[in-house]
Structures are given as structure tokens and as C-alpha cells.
C-alpha atoms as a PDB file:
ATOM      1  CA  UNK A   1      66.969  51.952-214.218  1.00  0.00           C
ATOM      2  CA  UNK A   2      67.205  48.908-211.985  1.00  0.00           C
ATOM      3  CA  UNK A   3      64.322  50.534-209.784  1.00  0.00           C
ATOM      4  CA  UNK A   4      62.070  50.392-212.837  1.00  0.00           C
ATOM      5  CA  UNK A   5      62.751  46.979-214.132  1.00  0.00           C
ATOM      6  CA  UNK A   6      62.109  45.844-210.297  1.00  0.00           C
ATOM      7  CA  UNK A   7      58.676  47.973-210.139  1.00  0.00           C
ATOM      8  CA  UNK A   8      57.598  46.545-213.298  1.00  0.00           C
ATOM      9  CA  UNK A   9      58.143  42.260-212.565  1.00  0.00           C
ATOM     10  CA  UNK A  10      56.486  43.720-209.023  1.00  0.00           C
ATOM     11  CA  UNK A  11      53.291  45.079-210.414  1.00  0.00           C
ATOM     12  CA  UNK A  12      53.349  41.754-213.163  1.00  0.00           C
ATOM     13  CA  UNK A  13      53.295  39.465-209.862  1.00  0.00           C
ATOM     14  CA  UNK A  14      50.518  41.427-208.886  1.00  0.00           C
ATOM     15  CA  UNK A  15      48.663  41.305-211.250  1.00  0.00           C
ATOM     16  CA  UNK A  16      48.951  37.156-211.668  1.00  0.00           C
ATOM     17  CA  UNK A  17      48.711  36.981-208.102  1.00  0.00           C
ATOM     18  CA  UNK A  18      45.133  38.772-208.527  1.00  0.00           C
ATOM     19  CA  UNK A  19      44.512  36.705-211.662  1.00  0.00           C
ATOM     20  CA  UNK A  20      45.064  33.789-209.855  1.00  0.00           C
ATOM     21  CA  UNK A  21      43.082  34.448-206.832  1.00  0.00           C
ATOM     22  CA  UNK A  22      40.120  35.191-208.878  1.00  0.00           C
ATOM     23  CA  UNK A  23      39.993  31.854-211.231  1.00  0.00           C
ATOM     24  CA  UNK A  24      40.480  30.279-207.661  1.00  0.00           C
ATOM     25  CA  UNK A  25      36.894  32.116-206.459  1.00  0.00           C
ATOM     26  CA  UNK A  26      35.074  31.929-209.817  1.00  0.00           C
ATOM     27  CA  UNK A  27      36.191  27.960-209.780  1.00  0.00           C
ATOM     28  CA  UNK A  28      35.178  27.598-206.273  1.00  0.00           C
ATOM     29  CA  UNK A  29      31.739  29.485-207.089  1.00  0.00           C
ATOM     30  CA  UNK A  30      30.929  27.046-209.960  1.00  0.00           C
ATOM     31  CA  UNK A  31      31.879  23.454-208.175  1.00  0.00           C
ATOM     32  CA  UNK A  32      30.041  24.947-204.618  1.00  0.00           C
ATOM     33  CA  UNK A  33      27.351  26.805-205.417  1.00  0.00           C
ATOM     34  CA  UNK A  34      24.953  24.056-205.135  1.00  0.00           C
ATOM     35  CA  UNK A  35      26.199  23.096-201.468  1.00  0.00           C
ATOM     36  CA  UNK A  36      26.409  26.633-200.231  1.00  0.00           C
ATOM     37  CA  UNK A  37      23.500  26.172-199.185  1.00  0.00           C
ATOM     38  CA  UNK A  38      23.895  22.606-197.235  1.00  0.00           C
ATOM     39  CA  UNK A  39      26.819  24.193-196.068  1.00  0.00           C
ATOM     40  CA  UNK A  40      25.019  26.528-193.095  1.00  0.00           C
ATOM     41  CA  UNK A  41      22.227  23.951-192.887  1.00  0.00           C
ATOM     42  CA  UNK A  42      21.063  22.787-189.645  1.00  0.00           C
ATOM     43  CA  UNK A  43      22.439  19.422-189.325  1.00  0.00           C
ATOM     44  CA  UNK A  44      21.582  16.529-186.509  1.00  0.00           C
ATOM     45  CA  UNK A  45      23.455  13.499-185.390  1.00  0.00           C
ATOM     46  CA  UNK A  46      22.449   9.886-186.067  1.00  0.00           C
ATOM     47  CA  UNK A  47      24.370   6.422-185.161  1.00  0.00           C
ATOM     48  CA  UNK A  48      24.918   3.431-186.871  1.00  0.00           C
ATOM     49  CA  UNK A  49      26.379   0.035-185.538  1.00  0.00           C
ATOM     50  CA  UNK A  50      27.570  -2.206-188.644  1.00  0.00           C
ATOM     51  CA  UNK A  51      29.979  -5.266-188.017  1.00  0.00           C
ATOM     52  CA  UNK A  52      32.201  -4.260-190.666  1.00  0.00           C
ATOM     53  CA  UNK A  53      32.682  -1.217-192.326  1.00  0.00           C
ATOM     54  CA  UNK A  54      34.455  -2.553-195.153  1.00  0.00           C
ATOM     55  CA  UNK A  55      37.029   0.744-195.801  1.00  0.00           C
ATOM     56  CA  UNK A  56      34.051   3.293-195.037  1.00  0.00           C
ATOM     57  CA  UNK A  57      36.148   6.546-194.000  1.00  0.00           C
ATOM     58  CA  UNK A  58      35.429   9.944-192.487  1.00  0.00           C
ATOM     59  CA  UNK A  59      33.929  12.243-194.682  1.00  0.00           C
ATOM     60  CA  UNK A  60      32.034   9.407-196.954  1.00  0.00           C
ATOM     61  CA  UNK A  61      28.672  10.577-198.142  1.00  0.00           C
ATOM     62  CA  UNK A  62      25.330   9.296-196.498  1.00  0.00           C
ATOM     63  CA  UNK A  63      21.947   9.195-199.041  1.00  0.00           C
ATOM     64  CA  UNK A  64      18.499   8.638-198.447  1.00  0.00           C
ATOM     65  CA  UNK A  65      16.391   7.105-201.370  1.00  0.00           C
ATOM     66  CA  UNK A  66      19.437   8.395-203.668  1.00  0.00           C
ATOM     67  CA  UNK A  67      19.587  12.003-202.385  1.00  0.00           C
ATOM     68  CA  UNK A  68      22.720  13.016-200.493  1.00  0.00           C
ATOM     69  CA  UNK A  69      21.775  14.240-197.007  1.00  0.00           C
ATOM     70  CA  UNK A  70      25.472  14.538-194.873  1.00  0.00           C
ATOM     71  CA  UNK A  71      28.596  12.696-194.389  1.00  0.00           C
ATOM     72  CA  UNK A  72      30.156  10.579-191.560  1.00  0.00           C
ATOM     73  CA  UNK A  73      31.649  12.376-189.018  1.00  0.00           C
ATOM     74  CA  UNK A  74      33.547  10.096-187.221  1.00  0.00           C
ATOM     75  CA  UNK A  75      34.147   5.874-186.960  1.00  0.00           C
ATOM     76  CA  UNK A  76      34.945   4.108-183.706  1.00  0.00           C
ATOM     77  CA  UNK A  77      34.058   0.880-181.571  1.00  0.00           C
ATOM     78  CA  UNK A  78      30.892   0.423-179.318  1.00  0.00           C
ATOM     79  CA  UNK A  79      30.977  -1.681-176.402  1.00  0.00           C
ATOM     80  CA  UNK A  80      29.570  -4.852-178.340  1.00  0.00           C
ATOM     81  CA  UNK A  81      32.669  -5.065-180.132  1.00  0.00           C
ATOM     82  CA  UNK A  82      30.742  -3.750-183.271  1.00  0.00           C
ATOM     83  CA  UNK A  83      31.198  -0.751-185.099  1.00  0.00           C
ATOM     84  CA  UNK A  84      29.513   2.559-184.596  1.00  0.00           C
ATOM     85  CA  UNK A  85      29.299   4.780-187.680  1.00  0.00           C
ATOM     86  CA  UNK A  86      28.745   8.497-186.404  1.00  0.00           C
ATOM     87  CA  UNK A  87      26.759  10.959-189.094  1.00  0.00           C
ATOM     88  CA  UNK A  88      25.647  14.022-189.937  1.00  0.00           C
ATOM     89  CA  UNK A  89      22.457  14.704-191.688  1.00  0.00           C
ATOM     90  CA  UNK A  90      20.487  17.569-192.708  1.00  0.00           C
ATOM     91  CA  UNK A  91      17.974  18.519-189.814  1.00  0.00           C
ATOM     92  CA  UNK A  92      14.753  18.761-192.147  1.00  0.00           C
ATOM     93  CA  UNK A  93      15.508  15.249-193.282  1.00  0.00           C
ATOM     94  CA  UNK A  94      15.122  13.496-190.037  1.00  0.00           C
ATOM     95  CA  UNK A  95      11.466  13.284-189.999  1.00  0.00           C
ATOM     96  CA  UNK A  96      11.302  11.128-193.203  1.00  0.00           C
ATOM     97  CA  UNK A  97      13.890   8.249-191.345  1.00  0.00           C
ATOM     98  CA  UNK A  98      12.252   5.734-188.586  1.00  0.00           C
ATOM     99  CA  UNK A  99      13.602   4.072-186.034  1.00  0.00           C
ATOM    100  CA  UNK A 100      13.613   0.732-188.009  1.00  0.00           C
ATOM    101  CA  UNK A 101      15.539   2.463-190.664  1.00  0.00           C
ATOM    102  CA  UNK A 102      18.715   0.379-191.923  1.00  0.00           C
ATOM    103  CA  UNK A 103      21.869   2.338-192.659  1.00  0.00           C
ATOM    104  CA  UNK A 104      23.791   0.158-195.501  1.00  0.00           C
ATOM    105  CA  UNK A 105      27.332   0.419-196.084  1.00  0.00           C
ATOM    106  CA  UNK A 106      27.476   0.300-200.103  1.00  0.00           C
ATOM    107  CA  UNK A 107      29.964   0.281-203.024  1.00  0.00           C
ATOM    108  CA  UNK A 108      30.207   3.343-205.326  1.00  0.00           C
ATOM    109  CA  UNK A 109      31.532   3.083-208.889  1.00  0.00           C
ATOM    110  CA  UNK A 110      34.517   0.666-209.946  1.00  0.00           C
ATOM    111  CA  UNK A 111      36.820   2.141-207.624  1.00  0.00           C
ATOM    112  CA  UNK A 112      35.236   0.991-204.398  1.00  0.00           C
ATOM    113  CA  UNK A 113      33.971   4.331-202.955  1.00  0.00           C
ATOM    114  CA  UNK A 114      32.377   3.454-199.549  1.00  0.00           C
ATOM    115  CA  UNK A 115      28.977   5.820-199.141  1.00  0.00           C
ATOM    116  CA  UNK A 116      25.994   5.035-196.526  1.00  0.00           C
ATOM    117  CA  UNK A 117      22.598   4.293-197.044  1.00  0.00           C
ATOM    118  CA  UNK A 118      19.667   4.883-195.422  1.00  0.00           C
ATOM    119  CA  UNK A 119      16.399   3.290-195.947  1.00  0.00           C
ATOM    120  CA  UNK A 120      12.768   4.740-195.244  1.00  0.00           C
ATOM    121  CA  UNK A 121      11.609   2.033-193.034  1.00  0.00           C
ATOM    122  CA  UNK A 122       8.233   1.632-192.065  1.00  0.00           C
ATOM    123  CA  UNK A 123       5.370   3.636-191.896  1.00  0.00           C
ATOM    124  CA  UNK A 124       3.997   2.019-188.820  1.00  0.00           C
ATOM    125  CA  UNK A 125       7.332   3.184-186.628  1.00  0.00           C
ATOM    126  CA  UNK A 126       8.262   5.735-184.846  1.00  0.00           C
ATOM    127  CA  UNK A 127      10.558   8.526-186.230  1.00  0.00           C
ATOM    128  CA  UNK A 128      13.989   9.240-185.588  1.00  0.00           C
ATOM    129  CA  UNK A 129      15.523  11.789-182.958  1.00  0.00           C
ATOM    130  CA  UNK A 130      18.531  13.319-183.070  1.00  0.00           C
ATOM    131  CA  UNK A 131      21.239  11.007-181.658  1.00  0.00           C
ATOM    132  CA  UNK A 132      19.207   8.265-182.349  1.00  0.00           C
ATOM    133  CA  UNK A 133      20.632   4.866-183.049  1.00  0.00           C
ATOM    134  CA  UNK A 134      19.883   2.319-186.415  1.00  0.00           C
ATOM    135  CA  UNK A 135      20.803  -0.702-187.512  1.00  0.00           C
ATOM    136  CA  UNK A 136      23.202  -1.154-190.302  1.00  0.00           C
ATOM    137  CA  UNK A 137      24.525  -3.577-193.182  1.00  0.00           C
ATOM    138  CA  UNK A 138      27.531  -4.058-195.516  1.00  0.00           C
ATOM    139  CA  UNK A 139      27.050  -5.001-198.881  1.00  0.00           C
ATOM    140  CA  UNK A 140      28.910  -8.326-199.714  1.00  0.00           C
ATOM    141  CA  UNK A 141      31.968  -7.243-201.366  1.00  0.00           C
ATOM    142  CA  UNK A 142      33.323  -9.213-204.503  1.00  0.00           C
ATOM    143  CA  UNK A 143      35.525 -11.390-202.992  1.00  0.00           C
ATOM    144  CA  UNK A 144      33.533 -12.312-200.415  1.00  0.00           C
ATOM    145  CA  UNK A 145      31.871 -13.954-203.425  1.00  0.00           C
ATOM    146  CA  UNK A 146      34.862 -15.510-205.167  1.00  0.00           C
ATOM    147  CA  UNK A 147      35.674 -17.058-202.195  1.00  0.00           C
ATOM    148  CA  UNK A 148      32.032 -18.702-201.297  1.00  0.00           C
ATOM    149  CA  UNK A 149      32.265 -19.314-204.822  1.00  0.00           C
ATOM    150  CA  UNK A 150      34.912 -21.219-204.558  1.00  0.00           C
ATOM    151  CA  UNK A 151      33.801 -23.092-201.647  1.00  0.00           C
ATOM    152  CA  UNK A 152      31.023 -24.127-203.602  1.00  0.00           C
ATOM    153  CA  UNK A 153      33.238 -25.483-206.816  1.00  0.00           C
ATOM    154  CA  UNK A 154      35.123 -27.510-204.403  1.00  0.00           C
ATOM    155  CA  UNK A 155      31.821 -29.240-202.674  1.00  0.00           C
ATOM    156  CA  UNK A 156      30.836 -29.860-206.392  1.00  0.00           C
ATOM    157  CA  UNK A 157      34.006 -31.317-207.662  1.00  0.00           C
ATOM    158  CA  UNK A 158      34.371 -34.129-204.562  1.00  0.00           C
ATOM    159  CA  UNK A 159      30.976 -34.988-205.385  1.00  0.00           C
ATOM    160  CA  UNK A 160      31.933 -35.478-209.245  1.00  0.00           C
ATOM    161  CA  UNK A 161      34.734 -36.987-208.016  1.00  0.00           C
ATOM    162  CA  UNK A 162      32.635 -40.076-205.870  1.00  0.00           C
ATOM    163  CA  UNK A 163      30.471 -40.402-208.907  1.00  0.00           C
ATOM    164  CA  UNK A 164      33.142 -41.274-211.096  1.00  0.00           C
ATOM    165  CA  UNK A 165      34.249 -43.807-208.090  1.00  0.00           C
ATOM    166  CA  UNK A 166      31.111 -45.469-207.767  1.00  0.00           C
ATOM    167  CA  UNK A 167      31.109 -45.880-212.072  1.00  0.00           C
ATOM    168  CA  UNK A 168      34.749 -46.626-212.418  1.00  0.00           C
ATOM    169  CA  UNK A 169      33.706 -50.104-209.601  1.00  0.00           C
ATOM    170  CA  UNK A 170      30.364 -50.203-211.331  1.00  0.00           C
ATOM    171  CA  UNK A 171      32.152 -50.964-214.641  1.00  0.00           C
ATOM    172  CA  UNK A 172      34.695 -52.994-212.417  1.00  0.00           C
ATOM    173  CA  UNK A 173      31.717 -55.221-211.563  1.00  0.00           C
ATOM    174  CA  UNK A 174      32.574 -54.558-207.650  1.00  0.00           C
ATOM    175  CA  UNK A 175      29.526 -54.743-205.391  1.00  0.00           C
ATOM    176  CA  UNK A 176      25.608 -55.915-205.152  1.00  0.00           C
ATOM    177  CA  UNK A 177      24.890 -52.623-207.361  1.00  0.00           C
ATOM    178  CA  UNK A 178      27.357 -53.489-210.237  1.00  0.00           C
ATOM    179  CA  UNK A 179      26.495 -57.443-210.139  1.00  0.00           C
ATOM    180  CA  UNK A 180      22.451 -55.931-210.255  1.00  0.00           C
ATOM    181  CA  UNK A 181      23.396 -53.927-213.513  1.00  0.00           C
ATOM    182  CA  UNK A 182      25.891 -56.287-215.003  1.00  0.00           C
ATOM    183  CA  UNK A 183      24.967 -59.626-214.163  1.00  0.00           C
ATOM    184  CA  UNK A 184      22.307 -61.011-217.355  1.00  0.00           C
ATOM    185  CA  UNK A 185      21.132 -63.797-215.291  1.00  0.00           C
ATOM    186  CA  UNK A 186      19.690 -61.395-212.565  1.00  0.00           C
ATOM    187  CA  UNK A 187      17.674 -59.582-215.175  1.00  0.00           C
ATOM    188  CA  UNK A 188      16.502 -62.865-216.607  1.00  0.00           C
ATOM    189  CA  UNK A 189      15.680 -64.074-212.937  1.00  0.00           C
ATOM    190  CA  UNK A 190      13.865 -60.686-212.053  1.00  0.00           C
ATOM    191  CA  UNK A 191      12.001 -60.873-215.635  1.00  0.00           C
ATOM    192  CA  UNK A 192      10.772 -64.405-215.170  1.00  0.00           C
ATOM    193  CA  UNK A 193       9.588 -63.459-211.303  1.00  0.00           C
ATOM    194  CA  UNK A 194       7.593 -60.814-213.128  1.00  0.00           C
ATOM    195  CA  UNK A 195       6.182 -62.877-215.339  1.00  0.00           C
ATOM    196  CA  UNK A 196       4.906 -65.036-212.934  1.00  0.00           C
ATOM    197  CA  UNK A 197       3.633 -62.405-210.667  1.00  0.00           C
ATOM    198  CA  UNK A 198       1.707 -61.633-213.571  1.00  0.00           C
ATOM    199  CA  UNK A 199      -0.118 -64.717-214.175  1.00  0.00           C
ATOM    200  CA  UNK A 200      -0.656 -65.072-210.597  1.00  0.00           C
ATOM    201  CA  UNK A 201      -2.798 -61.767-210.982  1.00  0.00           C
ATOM    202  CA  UNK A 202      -4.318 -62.558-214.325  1.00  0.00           C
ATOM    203  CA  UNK A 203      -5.750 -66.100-212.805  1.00  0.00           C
ATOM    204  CA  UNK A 204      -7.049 -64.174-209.981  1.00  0.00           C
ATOM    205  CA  UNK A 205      -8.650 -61.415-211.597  1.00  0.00           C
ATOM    206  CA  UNK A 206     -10.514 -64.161-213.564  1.00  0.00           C
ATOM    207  CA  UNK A 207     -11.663 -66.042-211.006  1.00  0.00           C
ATOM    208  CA  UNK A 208      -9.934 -69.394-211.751  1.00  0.00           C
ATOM    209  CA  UNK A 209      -7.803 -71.149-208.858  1.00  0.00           C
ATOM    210  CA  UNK A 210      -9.234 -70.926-204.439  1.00  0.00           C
ATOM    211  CA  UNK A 211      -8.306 -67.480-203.856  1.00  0.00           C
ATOM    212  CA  UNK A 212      -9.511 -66.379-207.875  1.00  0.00           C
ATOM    213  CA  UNK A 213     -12.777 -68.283-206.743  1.00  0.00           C
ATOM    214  CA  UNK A 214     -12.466 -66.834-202.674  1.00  0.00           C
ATOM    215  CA  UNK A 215     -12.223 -63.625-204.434  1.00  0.00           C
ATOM    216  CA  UNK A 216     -15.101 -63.010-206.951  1.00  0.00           C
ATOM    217  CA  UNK A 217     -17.359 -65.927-206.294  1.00  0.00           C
ATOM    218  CA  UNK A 218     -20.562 -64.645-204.506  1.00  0.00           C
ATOM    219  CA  UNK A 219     -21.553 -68.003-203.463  1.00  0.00           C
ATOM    220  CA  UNK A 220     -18.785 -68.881-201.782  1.00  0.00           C
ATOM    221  CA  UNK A 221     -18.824 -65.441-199.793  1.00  0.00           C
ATOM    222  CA  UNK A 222     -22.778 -66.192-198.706  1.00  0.00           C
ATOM    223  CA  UNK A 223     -21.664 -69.886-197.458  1.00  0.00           C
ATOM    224  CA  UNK A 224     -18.807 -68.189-195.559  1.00  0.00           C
ATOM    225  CA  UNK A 225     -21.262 -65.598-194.075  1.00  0.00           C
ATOM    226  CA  UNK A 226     -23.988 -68.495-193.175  1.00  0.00           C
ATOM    227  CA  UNK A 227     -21.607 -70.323-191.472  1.00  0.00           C
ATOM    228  CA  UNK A 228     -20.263 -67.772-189.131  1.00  0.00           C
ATOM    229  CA  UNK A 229     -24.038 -66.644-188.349  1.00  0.00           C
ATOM    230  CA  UNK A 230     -24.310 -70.321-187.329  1.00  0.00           C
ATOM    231  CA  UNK A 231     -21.120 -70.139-185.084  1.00  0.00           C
ATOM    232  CA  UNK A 232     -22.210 -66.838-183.518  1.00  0.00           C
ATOM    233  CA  UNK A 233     -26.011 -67.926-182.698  1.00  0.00           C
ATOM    234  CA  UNK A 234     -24.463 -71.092-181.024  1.00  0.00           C
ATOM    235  CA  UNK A 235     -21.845 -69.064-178.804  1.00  0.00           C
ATOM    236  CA  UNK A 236     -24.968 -67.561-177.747  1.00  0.00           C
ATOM    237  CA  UNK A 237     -26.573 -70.034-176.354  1.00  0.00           C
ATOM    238  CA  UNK A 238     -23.397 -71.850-174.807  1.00  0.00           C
ATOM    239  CA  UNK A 239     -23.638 -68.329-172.756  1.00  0.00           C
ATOM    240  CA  UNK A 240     -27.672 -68.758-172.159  1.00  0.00           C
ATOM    241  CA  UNK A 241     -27.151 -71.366-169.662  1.00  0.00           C
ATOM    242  CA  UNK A 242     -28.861 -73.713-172.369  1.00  0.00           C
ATOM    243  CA  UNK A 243     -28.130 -77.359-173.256  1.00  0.00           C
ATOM    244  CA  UNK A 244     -25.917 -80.068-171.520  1.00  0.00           C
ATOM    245  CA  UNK A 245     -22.540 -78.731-172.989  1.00  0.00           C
ATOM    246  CA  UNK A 246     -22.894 -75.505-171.366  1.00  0.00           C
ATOM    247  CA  UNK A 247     -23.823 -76.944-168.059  1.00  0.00           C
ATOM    248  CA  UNK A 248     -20.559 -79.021-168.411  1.00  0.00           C
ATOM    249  CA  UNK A 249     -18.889 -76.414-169.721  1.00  0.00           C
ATOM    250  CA  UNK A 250     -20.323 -73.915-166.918  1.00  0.00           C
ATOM    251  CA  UNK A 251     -21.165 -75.623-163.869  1.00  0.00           C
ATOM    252  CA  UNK A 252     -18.521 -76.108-161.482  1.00  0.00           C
ATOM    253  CA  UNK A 253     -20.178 -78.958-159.180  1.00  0.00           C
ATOM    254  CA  UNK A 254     -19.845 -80.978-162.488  1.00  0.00           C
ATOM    255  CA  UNK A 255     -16.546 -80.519-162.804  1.00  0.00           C
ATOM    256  CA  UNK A 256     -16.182 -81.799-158.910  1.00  0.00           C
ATOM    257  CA  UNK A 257     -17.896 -84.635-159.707  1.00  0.00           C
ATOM    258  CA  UNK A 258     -16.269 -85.720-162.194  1.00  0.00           C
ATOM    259  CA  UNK A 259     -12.676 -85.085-160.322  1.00  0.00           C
ATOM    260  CA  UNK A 260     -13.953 -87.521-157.437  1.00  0.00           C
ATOM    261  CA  UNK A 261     -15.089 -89.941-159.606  1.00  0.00           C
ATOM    262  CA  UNK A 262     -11.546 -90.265-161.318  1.00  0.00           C
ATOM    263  CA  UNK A 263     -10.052 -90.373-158.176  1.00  0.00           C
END
């Protein structure tokens, strides 16, 4: 009797134990059977050096133009001190990357999911090899924000801060500036010195007063303009050698002359 009971809760566990196994493959079917197939790819190794990381871990996926194309093998330090992210891509993928291809270090979803990826690059370069080495970049996180945020807010509120200074000794009448904006009697001096300005122009524009008449008087110009023709055309002939001022003025045995006879 006990023999039975024991056979029967044996061939139960069996059959759970098959049960069991087989929602394990079915499941395992279902959520793999799209990367099957990636699975026994070909795969080649490319590098990435990156300053910072930011929490990027084994295993993270690595995209190209939104496609996932491997994972990151492994993350260490290269003799710059930087940070050299190692991957693994599919093989048939390679040929779209170039060597000026930039390997990004983004954010995935809310909970901060580190994934890599790559860009393109340029038509114009050369393709990648395997065990080939890009350039990469981290995404500026969040609080890398608040924080030059914050930065910022503080520049801006000293600033507000030394305006309100130079009102609060404005209104205190402290300083040329204040006694400029406060002070009636400069206005009234400045508006007066305007006014006079004014007139000065007015009377000049119209001719009246020397420099009105100087100004817009033709006459006066042609007089001005004979009479330096006259000065010029006697220069001249001082420096002709004509006349008894320029022989005084040019002849030295004059001069001696005249020195003995004063003597």
C-alpha cells in the first residue's frame, strides 16, 4: 500500500517536472526566437575611448541608426587615462561604420539604462576593420544640468543683486550718476547749453554772424582764393632770383656786408 501511494506522488513529480521543463522551452522559444539567429552570427570587435562612461556596464546594448547590432564585451582603462569601451558587433554590419564614426554613450528610458551609439560618419572616410578604434561621447546627464544650471542662477542673482546697489545709492543721491539724474539744476544747465548750441547752428546755417558769412558767402570764398593766388605767385618769384628782396634775402655777400658795416 505504501509502495503505491509512493509510485503515484513519483510519477505526479514527473509529470510537473516535464510540465515545467516544457513552459520553460516554449517561453524561451517565444522571447528568443528573433535572436537565434544573432546568436551564431559572425561577430567582430570594435573599440571605443569615452572619458566617462557614466554607469555603462558589460552586456549594455550597442545600435547603429536605431538597430541593435551587439553588446559591450568588456570596460577597462587605456593608457591616456581614458576609458576604452570593448564591443561586439555583427560582422555584416561593419562595412556601413567609418573610421570617423562616434560611439555615444546614451540614456535609455526613465530608469537610466546605459546603451551605445554608433553613428554613420562620413561618406568620404574610410571604413572600419575589425579591432578598429572610434571616438566616443557621453550624453550630459541631468544633473550635470541642474548643477550648470545652478551656476548660472547664481551669476544672475549677484548681478541683480549690484543693480539694486547701484539704485538703492542712485535714490540715495550718492555719486556723479545720481547727482546727473537727481539734481534739476543740471538738467536745466544741460537744456539751456542745448539751446544755445542750437542757435549757434541756426545763425550759421543762415548765413548771419563771420563764420555764418565764412561759411555760405561765395564772395568772401573768391577774395580768400585771390589772395592766396597772390601770395603763391609772389613766393615764386622771391625763389626766381628776382627783385631786391630776394637778393637780400638770398645773397650771402649782402649779408657780409652788411655785418662789417655794423661792426
Amino acid at each position: 500500500m505504501y509502495d503505491h501511494v509512493k509510485q503515484h506522488k513519483w510519477a505526479k513529480l514527473r509529470v510537473g517536472m516535464v510540465v515545467t521543463i516544457a513552459v520553460i522551452i516554449v517561453f524561451s522559444a517565444v522571447m528568443f526566437a528573433g535572436n537565434i539567429e544573432k546568436i551564431f552570427a559572425p561577430t567582430v570587435m570594435i573599440y571605443a575611448v569615452v572619458d566617462d562612461v557614466k554607469g555603462l556596464r558589460d552586456g549594455s546594448p550597442v545600435w547603429f541608426s536605431g538597430v541593435e547590432i551587439g553588446v559591450v564585451k568588456s570596460i577597462g582603462f587605456s593608457i591616456n587615462q581614458k576609458v576604452k569601451v570593448k564591443m561586439s558587433i555583427a560582422s555584416d554590419t561593419l562595412k556601413y561604420l567609418k573610421k570617423d564614426s562616434m560611439a555615444n554613450i546614451l540614456t535609455l528610458g526613465l530608469l537610466g539604462d546605459k546603451y551605445v551609439e554608433i553613428t554613420p560618419g562620413s561618406n568620404k572616410a574610410a571604413g572600419l576593420k575589425d579591432g578598429d578604434e572610434i571616438s566616443g561621447e557621453t550624453q550630459i546627464e541631468f544633473q550635470d544640468v541642474v548643477q550648470t544650471s545652478e551656476a548660472s542662477i547664481a551669476k544672475i542673482t549677484d548681478f541683480i543683486n549690484m543693480l539694486e546697489e547701484i539704485l538703492v545709492k542712485m535714490e540715495k543721491s550718492e555719486g556723479t550718476v545720481a547727482r546727473l539724474v537727481n539734481d534739476p539744476s543740471v538738467y536745466d544747465s544741460l537744456e539751456e547749453t542745448i539751446k544755445a548750441l542750437t542757435t549757434i547752428v541756426n545763425k550759421i546755417e543762415s548765413g548771419k554772424g563771420t563764420i555764418g558769412r565764412l561759411l555760405n558767402e561765395e564772395s568772401i570764398y573768391t577774395d580768400l582764393s585771390s589772395s592766396v593766388d597772390d601770395i603763391k605767385q609772389f613766393a615764386k618769384k622771391l625763389e626766381g632770383s628776382e627783385g631786391t628782396l630776394n637778393k637780400l634775402i638770398n645773397d650771402p655777400s649782402l649779408y657780409d656786408r652788411f655785418r662789417k658795416a655794423s661792426e
